[in-house]
C-alpha atoms as a PDB file:
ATOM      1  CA  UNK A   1    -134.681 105.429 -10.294  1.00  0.00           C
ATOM      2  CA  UNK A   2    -135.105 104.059 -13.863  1.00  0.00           C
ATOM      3  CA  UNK A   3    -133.166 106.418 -16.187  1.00  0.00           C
ATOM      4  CA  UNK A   4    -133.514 106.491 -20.273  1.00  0.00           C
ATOM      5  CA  UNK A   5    -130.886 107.698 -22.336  1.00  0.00           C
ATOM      6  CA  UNK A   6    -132.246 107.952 -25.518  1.00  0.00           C
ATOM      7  CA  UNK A   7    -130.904 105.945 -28.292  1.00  0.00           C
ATOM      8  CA  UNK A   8    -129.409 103.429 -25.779  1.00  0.00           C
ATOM      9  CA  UNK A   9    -131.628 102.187 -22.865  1.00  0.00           C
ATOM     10  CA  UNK A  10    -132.293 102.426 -19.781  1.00  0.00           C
ATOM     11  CA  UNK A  11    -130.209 102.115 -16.682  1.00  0.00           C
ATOM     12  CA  UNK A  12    -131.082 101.704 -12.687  1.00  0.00           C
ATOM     13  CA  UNK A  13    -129.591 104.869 -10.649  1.00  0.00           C
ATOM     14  CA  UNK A  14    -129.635 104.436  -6.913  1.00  0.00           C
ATOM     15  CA  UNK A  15    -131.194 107.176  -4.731  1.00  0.00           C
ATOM     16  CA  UNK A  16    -127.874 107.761  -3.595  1.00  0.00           C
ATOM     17  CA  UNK A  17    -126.173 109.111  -7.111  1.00  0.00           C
ATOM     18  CA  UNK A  18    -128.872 111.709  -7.469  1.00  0.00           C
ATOM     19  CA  UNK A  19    -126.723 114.855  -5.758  1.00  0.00           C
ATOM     20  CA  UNK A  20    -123.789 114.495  -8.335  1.00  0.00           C
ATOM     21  CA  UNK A  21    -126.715 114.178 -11.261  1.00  0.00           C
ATOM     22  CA  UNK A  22    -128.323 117.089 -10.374  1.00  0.00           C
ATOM     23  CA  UNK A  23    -125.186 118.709  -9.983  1.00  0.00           C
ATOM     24  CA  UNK A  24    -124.186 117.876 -13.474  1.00  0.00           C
ATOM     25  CA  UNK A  25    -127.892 119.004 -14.840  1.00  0.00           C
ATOM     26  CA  UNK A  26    -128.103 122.527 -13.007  1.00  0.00           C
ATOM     27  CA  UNK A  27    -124.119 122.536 -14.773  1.00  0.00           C
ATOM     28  CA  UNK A  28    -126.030 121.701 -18.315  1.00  0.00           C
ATOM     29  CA  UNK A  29    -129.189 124.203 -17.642  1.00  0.00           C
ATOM     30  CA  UNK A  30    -126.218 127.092 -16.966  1.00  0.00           C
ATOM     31  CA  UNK A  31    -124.392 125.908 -20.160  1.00  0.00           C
ATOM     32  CA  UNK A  32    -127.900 126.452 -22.204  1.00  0.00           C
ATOM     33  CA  UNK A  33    -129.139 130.094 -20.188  1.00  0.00           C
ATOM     34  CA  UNK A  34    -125.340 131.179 -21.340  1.00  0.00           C
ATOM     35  CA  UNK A  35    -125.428 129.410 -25.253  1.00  0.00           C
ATOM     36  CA  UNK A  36    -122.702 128.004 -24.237  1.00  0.00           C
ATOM     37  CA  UNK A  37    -122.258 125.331 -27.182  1.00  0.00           C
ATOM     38  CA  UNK A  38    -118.608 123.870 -26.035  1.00  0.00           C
ATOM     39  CA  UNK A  39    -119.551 123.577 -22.288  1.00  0.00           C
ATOM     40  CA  UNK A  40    -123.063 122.002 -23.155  1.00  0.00           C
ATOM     41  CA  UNK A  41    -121.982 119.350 -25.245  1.00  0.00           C
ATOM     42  CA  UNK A  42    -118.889 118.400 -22.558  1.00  0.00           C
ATOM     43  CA  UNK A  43    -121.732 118.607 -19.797  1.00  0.00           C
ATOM     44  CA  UNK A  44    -123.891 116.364 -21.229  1.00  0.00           C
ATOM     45  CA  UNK A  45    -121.205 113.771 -21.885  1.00  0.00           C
ATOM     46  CA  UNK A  46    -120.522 114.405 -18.571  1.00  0.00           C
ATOM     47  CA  UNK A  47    -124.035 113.611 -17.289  1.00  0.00           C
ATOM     48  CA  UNK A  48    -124.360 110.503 -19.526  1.00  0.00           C
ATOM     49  CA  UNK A  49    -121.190 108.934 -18.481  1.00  0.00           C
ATOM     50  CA  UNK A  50    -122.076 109.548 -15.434  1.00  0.00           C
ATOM     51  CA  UNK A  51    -125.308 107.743 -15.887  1.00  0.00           C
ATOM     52  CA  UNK A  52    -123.573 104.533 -17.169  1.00  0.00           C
ATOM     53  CA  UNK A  53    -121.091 104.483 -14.349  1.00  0.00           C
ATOM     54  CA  UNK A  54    -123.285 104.819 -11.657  1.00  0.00           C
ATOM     55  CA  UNK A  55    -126.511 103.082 -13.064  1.00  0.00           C
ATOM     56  CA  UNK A  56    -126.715  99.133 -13.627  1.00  0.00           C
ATOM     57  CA  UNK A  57    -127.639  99.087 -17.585  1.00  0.00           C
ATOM     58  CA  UNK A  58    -131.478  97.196 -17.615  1.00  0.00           C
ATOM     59  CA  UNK A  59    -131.702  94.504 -20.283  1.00  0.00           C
ATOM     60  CA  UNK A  60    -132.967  95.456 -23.356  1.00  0.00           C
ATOM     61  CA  UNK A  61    -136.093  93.228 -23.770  1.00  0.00           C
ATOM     62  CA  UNK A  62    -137.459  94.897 -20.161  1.00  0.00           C
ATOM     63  CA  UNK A  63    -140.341  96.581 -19.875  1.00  0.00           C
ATOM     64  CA  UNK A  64    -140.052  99.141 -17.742  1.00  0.00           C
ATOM     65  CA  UNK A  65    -141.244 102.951 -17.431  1.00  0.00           C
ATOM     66  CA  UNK A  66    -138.644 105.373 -16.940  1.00  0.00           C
ATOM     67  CA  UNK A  67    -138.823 107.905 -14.096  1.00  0.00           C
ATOM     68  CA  UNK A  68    -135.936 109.933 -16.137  1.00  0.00           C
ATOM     69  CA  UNK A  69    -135.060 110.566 -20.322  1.00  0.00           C
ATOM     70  CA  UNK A  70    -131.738 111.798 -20.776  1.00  0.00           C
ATOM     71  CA  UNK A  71    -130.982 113.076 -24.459  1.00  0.00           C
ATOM     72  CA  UNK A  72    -128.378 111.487 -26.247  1.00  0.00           C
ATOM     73  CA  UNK A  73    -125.293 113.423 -26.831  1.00  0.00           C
ATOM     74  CA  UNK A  74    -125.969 114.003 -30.227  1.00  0.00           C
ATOM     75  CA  UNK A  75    -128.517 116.496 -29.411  1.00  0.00           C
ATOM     76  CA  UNK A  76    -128.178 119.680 -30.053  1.00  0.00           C
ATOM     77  CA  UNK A  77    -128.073 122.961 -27.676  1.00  0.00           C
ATOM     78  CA  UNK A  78    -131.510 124.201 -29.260  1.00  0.00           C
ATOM     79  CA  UNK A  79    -132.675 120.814 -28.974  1.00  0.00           C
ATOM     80  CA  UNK A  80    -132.381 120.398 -25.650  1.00  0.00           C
ATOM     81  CA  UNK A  81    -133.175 123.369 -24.678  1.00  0.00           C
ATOM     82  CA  UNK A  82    -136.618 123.051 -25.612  1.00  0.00           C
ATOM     83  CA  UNK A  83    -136.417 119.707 -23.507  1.00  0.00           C
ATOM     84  CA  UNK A  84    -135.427 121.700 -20.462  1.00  0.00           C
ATOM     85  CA  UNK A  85    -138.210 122.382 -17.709  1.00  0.00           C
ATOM     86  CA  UNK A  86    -137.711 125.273 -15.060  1.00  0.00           C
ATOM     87  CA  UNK A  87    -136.484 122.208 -13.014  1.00  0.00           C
ATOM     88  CA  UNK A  88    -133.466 121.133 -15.672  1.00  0.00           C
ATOM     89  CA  UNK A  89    -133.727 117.810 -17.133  1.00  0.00           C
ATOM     90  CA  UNK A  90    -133.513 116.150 -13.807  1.00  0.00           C
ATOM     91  CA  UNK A  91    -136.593 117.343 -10.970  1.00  0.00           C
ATOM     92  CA  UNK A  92    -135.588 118.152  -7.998  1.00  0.00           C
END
């Protein structure tokens, strides 16, 4: 899978990573149902980092679609939230 995290690029996730991303989404989606400012914003770090570590960063010049955008972790709660789907940020 072909994540974007915006404001950085884009990173290749393996199939395999996608239980501990979710986890850390339906984590975030709980964090915005409660307003939960101070969780949020660790959650999404969270998720990001998590992103880097397990994904294999594309190179910048490539031209590919993304099956995923991540916010960056500058984003705000509201922001986000509006973002969010009835899935979370990551389907399934």
């Amino acid at each position: 899978m072909i994540v974007r995290l915006l404001g950085e690029g884009q990173y290749t996730v393996a199939d395999q990573h996608l239980g501990e991303l979710n986890e850390l989404d339906s984590r975030l989606q709980d964090a915005v149902d409660a307003g939960d400012g101070s969780e949020f914003a660790n959650t999404l770090r969270d998720l990001l980092a998590a992103v880097r570590r397990l994904g294999t960063p594309l190179p910048a010049d490539a031209l590919t679609p993304s099956e995923l955008v991540l916010p960056d972790e500058d984003m705000s709660l509201a922001q986000v939230s509006a973002l969010l789907g009835d899935e979370g940020l990551i389907p399934g």
